[in-house]
Protein backbone atom coordinates (compact mmCIF):
# COMPACT_ATOMS: atom_id res chain seq x y z
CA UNK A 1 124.78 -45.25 89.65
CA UNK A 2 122.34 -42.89 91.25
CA UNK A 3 122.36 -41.53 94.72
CA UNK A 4 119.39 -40.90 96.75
CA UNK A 5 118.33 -37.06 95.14
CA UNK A 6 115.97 -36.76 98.44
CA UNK A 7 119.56 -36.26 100.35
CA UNK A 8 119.63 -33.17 98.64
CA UNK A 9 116.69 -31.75 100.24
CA UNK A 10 118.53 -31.50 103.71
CA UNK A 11 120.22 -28.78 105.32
CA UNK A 12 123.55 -28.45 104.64
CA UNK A 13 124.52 -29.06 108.12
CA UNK A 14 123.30 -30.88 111.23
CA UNK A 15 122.23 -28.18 113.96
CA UNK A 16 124.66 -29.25 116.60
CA UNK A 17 127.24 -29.52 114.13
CA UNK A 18 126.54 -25.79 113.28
CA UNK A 19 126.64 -25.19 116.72
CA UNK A 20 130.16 -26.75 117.34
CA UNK A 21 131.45 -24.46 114.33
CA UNK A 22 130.22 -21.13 115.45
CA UNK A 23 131.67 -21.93 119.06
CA UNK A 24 135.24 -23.28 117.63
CA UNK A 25 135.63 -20.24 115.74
CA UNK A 26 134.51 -18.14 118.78
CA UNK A 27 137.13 -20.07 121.42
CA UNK A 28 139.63 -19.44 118.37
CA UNK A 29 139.11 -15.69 118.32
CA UNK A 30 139.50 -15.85 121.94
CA UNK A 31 141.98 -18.24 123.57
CA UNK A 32 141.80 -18.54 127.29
CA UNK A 33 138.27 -17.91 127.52
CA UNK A 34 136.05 -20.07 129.96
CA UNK A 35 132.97 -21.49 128.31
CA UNK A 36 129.74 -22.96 129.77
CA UNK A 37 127.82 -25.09 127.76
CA UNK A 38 124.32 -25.70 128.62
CA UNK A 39 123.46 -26.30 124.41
CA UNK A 40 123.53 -30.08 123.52
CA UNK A 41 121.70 -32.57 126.26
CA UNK A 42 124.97 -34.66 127.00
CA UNK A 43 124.87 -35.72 131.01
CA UNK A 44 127.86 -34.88 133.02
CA UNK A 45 127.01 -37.09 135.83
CA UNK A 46 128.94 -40.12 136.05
CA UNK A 47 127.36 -43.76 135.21
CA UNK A 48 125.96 -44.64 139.31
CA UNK A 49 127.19 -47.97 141.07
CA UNK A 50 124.74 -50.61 140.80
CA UNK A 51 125.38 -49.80 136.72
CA UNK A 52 129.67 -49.98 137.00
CA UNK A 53 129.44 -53.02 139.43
CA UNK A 54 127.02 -54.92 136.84
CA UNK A 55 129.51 -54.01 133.90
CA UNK A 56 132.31 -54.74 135.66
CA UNK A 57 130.95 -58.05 136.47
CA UNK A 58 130.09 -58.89 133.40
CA UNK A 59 133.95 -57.70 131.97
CA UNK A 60 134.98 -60.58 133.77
CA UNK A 61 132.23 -63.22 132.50
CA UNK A 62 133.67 -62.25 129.01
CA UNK A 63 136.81 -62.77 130.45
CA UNK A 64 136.32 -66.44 131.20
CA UNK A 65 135.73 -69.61 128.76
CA UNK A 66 132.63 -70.80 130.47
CA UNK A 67 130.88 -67.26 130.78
CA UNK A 68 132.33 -65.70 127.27
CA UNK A 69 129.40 -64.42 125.44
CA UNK A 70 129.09 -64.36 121.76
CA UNK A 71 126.62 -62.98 119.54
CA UNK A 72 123.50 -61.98 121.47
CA UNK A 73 119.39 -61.93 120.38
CA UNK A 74 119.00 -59.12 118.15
CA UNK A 75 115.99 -57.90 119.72
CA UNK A 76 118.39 -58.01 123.05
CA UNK A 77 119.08 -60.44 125.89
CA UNK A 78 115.81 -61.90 127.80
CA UNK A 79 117.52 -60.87 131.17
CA UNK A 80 116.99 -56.93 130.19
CA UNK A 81 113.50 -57.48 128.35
CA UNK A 82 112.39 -58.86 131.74
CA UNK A 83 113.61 -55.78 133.74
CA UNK A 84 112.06 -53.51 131.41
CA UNK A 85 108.82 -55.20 131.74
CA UNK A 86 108.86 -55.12 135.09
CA UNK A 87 109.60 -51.92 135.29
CA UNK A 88 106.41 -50.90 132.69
CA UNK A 89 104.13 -53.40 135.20
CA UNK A 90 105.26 -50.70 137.79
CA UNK A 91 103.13 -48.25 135.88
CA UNK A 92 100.52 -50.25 135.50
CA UNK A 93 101.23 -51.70 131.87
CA UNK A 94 101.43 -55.29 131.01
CA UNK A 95 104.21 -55.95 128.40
CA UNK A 96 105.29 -59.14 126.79
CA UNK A 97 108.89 -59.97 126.49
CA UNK A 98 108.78 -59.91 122.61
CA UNK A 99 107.49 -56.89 122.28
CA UNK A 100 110.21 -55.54 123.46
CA UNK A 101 113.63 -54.27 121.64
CA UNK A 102 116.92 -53.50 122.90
CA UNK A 103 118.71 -51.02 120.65
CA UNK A 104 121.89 -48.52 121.17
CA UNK A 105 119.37 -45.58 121.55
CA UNK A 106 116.06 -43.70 121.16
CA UNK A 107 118.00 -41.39 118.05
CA UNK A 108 118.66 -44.78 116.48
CA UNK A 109 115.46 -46.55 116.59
CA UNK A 110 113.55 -42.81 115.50
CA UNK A 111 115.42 -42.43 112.51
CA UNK A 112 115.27 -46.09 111.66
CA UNK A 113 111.68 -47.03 112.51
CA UNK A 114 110.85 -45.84 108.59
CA UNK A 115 112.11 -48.82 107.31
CA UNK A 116 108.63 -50.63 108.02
CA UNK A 117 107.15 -47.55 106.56
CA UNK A 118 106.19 -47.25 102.54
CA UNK A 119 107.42 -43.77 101.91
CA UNK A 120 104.50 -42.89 100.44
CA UNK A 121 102.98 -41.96 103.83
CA UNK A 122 102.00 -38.42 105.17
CA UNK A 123 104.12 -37.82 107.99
CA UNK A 124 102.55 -35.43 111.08
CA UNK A 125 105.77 -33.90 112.78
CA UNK A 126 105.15 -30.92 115.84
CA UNK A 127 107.26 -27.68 115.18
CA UNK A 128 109.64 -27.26 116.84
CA UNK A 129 110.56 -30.39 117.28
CA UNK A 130 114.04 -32.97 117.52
CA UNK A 131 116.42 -32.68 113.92
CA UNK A 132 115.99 -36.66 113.36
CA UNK A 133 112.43 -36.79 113.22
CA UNK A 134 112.06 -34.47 110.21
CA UNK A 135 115.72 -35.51 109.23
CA UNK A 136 115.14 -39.00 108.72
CA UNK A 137 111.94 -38.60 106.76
CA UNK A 138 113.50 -36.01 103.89
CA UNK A 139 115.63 -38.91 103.43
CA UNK A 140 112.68 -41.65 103.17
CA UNK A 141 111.37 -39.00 100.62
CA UNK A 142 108.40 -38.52 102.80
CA UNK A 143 105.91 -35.61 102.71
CA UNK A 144 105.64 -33.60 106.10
CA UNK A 145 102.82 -32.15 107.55
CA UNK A 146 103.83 -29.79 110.75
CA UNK A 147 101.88 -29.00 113.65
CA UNK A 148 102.79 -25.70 115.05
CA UNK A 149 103.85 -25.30 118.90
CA UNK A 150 103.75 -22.01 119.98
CA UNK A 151 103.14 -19.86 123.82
CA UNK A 152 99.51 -20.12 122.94
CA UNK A 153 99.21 -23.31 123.13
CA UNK A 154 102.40 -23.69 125.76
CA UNK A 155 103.92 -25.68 122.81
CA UNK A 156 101.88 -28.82 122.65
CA UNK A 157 99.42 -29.00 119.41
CA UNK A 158 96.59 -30.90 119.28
CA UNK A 159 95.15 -33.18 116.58
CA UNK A 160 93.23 -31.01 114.00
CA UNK A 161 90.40 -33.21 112.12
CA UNK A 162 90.88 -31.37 108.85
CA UNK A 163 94.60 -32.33 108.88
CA UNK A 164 94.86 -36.37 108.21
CA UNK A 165 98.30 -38.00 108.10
CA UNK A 166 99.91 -42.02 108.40
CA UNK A 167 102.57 -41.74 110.99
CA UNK A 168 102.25 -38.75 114.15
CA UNK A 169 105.81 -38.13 115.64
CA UNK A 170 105.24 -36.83 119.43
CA UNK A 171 107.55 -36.58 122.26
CA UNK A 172 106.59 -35.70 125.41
CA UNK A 173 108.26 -34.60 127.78
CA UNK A 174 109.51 -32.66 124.86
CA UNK A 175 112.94 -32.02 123.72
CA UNK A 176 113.23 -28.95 122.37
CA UNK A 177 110.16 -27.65 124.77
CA UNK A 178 110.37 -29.56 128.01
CA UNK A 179 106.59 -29.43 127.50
CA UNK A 180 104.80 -31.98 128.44
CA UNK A 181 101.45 -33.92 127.87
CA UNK A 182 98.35 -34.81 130.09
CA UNK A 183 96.62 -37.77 129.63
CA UNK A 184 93.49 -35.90 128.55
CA UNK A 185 95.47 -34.50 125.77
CA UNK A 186 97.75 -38.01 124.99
CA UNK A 187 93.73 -39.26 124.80
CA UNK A 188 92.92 -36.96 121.89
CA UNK A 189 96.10 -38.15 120.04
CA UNK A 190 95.23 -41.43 120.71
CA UNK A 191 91.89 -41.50 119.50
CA UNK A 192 92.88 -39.30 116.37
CA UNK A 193 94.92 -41.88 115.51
CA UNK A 194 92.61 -45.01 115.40
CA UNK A 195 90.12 -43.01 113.46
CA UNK A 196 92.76 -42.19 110.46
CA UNK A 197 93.99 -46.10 110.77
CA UNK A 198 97.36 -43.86 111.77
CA UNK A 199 100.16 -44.90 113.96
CA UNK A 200 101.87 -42.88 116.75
CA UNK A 201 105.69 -42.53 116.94
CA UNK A 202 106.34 -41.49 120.89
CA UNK A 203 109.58 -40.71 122.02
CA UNK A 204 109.52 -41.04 125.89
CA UNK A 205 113.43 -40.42 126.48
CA UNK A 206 112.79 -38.15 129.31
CA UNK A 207 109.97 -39.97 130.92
CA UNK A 208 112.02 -40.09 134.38
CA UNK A 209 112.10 -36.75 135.03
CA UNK A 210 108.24 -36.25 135.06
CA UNK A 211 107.46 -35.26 139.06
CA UNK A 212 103.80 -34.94 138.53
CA UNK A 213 101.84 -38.04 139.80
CA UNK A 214 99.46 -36.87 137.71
CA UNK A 215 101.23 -36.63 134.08
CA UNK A 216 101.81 -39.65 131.99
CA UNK A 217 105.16 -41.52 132.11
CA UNK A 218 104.14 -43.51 129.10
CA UNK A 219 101.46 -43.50 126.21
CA UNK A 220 100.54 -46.85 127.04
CA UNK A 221 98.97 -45.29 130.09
CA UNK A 222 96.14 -44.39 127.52
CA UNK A 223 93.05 -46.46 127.00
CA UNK A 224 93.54 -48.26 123.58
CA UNK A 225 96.83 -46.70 122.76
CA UNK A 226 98.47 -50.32 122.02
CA UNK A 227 96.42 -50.57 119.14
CA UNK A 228 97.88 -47.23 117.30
CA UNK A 229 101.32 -46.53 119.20
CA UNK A 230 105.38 -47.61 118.93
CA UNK A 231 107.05 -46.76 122.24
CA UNK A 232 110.69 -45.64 122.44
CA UNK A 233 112.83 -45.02 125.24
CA UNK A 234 116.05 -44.47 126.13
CA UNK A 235 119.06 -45.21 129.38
CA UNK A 236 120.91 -42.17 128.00
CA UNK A 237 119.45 -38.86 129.99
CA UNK A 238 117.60 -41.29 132.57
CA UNK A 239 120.90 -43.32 133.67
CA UNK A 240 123.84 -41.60 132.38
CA UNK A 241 124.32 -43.56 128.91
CA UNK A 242 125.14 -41.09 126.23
CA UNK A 243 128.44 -42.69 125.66
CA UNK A 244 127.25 -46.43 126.93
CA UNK A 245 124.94 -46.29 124.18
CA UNK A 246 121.57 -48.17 125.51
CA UNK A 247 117.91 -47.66 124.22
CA UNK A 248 114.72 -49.94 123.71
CA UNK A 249 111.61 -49.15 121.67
CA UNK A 250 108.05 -51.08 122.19
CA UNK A 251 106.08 -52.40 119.39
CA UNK A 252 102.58 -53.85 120.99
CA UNK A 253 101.78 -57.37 119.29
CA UNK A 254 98.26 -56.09 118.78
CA UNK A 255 99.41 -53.27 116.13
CA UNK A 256 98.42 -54.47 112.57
CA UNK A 257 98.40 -52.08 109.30
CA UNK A 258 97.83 -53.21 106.78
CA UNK A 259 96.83 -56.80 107.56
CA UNK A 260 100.42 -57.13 108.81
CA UNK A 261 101.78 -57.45 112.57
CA UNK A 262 104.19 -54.28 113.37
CA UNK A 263 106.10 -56.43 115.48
CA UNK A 264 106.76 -58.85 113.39
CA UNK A 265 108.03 -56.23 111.08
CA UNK A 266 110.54 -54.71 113.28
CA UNK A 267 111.71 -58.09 114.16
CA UNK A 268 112.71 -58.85 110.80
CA UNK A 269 114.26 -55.20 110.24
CA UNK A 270 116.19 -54.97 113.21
CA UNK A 271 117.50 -59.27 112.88
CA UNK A 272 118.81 -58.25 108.86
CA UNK A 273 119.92 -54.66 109.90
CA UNK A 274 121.15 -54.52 113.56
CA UNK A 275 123.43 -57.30 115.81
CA UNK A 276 122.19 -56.15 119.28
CA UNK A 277 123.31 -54.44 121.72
CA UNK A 278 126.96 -56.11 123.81
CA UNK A 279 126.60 -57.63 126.79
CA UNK A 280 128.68 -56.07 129.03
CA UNK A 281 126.41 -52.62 128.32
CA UNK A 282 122.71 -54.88 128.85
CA UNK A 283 124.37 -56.22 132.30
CA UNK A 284 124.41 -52.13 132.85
CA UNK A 285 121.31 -51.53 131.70
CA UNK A 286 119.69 -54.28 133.66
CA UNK A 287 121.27 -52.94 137.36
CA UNK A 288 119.28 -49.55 136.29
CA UNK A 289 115.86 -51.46 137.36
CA UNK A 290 117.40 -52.85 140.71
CA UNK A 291 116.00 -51.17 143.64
CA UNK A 292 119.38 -49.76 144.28
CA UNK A 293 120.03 -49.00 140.23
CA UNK A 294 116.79 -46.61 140.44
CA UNK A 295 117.29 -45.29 144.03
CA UNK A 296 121.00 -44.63 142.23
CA UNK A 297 119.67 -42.84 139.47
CA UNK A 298 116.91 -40.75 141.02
CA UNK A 299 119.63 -38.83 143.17
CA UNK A 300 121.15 -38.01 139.46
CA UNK A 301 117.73 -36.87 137.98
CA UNK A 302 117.04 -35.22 141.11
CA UNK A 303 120.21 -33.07 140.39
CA UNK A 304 119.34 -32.46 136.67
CA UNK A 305 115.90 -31.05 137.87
CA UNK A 306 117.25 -28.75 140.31
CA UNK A 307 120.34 -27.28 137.67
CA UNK A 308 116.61 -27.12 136.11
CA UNK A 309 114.99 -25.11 138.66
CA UNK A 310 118.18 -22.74 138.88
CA UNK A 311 117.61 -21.93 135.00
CA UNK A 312 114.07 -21.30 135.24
CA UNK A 313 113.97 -19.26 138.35
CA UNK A 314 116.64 -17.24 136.77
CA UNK A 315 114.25 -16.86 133.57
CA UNK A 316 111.13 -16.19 136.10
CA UNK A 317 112.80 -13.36 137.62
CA UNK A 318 113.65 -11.87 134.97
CA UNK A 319 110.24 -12.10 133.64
CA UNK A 320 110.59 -14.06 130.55
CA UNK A 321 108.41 -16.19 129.40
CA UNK A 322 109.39 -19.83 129.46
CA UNK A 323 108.47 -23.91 129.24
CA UNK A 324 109.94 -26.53 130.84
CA UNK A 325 112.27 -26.81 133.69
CA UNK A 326 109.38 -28.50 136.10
CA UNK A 327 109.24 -31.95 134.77
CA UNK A 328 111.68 -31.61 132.03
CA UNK A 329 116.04 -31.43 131.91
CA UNK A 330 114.75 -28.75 128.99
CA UNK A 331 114.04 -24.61 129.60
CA UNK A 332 113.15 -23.16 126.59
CA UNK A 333 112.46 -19.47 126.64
CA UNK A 334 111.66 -16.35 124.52
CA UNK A 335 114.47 -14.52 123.46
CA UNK A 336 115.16 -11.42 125.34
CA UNK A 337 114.91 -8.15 123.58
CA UNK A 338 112.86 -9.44 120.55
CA UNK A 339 116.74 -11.04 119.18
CA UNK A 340 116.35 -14.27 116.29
CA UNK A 341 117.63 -17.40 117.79
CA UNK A 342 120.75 -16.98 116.00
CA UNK A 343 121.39 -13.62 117.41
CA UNK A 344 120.55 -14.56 121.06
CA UNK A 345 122.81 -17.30 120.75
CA UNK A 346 125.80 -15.15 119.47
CA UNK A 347 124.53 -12.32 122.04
CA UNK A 348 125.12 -15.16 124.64
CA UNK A 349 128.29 -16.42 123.62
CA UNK A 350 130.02 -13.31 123.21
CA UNK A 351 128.57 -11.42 126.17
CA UNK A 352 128.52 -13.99 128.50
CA UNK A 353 130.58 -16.60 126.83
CA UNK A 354 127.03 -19.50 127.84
CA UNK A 355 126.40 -21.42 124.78
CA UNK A 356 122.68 -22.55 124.49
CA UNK A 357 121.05 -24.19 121.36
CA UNK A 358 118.91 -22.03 119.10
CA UNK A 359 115.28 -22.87 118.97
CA UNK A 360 115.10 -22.04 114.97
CA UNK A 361 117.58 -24.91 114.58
CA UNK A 362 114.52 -27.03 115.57
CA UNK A 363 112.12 -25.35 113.34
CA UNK A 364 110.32 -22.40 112.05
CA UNK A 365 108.01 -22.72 115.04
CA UNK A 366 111.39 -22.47 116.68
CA UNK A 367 112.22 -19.12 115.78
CA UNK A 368 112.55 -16.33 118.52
CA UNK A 369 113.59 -18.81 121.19
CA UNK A 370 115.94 -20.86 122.59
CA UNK A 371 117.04 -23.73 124.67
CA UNK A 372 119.11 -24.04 127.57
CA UNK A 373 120.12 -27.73 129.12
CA UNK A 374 120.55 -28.27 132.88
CA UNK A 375 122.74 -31.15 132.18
CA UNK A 376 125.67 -29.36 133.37
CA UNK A 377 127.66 -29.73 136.29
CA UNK A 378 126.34 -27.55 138.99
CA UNK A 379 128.91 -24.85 139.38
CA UNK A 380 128.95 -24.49 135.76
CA UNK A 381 124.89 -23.70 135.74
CA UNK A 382 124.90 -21.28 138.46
CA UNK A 383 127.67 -18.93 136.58
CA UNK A 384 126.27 -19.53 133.75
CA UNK A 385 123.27 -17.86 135.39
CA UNK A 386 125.12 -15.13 137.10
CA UNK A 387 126.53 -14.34 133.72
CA UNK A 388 122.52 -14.47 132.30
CA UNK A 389 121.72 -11.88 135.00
CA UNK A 390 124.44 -9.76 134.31
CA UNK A 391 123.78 -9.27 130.34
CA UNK A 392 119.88 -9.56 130.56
């Protein structure tokens, strides 16, 4: 028996796991000591009406002989694949129902999207950049190109022709970063991609909190990007699901490598690997696209943005410089003071007892900044930022 040797080539430890260890000990040290934690992007706002009214609803089908539901489509129940559609057509993209997939989450359907992969491909992966994407490919025994973010250029690389590579992670609006594509440079990716034969990995998870009309709120909003690009999204910062667990990912039926449909790939991956998503959480994820579901769920984002605004203001005054925090739930700033990550993030927990993430936990382009979420409840943001004031 052999194990998989590329396993060994990981960190030893998740970053938020790290995280979670260096605060334990901390609150250990120092019982009775309130901490605010802006560091992992877990919502705090509760799941809105039209969602618990669906679920509830559908409780009680499963409750009942004649409505009990058993095993569902893989690929997820036609009644959400519709909504979603319809709510791409409100963009101005025309999906098909079967190129659509319902999964438990955009981390999920990242990390697993290799399986259609040979592991042979070059992988092109932005630094900084979100654990599972680089995670999931040590695994797959991949080799890693990175592209490297930085202030110059406001942490969004572009496609360099010397550099060729298979599969191009991007995520946009970004998590780490909260930086965030235009179409003009989405365009560039795009056509980068068709001339290497490559395909595009996007992660749109935070696509709802883009404000600016004129900013993409999907790839697909690019000319001829169903020809290079897989699509995933998630319910779980939009519409409260971190613990409802609720994702989908697009694969166009037009994408062929190989001689070989990328659908049809997925399909088969996902109907031997995965048994869907239950019913009672798709009945929640369908109220999301009701008129009252989104009206619901804007006031939520709405809120997120703001806790946003509080933590970049905060940062603005203060002259740092920063990303983020416009059209993003993400502010991610250089450390004051010239401190590593690591030490701003101790600095912050023991000064101000604030717990951020540490941008070198998403990278070497990481280093020398950090992350703050505005996920938190609202009084817990603005002490966290009177605290911030008062050590800075």
């Amino acid at each position: 028996m052999n194990i998989n040797k590329n396993y060994m080539n990981l960190k030893d430890s998740y970053l938020f796991s790290s995280i979670a260890k260096r605060v334990g000990e901390f609150a250990g040290r120092n019982p009775g000591k309130e901490i605010i934690r802006l560091g992992i992007g877990d919502v705090t706002r509760p799941l809105v009406p039209a969602v618990i009214q669906a679920m509830s609803r559908a409780v009680d089908e499963m409750g009942r002989a004649e409505t009990f539901r058993g095993y569902g489509d893989e690929q997820g129940y036609s009644f959400l694949r519709k909504a979603i559609c319809g709510f791409y057509a409100a963009k101005g993209i025309e999906l098909q129902e079967d190129e659509v997939f319902v999964s438990d989450g955009a981390k999920s359907d990242t990390g697993n999207i290799g399986d259609i992969f040979s592991s042979v491909n070059t992988v092109l992966i932005p630094d900084p950049v979100y654990p599972v994407y680089v995670d999931t490919n040590i695994m797959a025994g991949r080799e890693i190109i990175y592209m490297k973010g930085n202030e110059d250029n406001g942490f969004l690389p572009l496609p360099e022709p010397r550099v060729k590579a298979d599969i191009i992670y991007l995520c946009s609006p970004n998590n780490p970063t909260g930086a965030v594509y235009t179409k003009e440079q989405l365009g560039l990716w795009v056509d980068y991609a068709i001339e290497n034969d490559a395909v595009i990995l996007f992660d749109s998870a935070y696509d709802s909190f883009v404000n600016d009309k004129n900013l993409p709120v999907s790839i697909y909003q690019i000319s001829r990007a169903r020809e290079c690009v897989i699509e995933f999204a998630s319910f779980s910062k939009t519409a409260g699901f971190t613990g409802t667990r609720c994702g989908y990912t697009v694969v166009p039926n037009g994408l062929i490598r190989n001689d070989s449909s990328l659908n049809k790939l997925w399909l088969r991956r996902q109907t031997t690997k995965f048994n869907g998503v239950p019913y009672i959480v798709q009945r929640g994820a369908e109220a999301v696209f009701s008129p009252e579901g989104l009206a619901q769920i804007q006031e939520n984002i709405n809120y997120y943005l703001e806790n946003a605004e509080i933590i970049s203001g905060t940062l603005a005054r203060r002259g740092i410089w920063f990303t983020g925090g416009k059209n993003s739930p993400y502010v991610w700033f250089r450390c004051p003071g010239n401190m590593s990550s690591w030490e701003f993030f101790d600095f912050l927990l023991e000064k101000a007892n604030v717990v951020g993430t540490p941008g070198a936990g998403f990278g070497v382009g990481g280093e020398g900044f950090f992350r703050l979420s505005s996920f938190g409840n609202r009084e817990d943001v603005v002490s966290a930022m009177e605290r911030f004031k008062s050590i800075i």
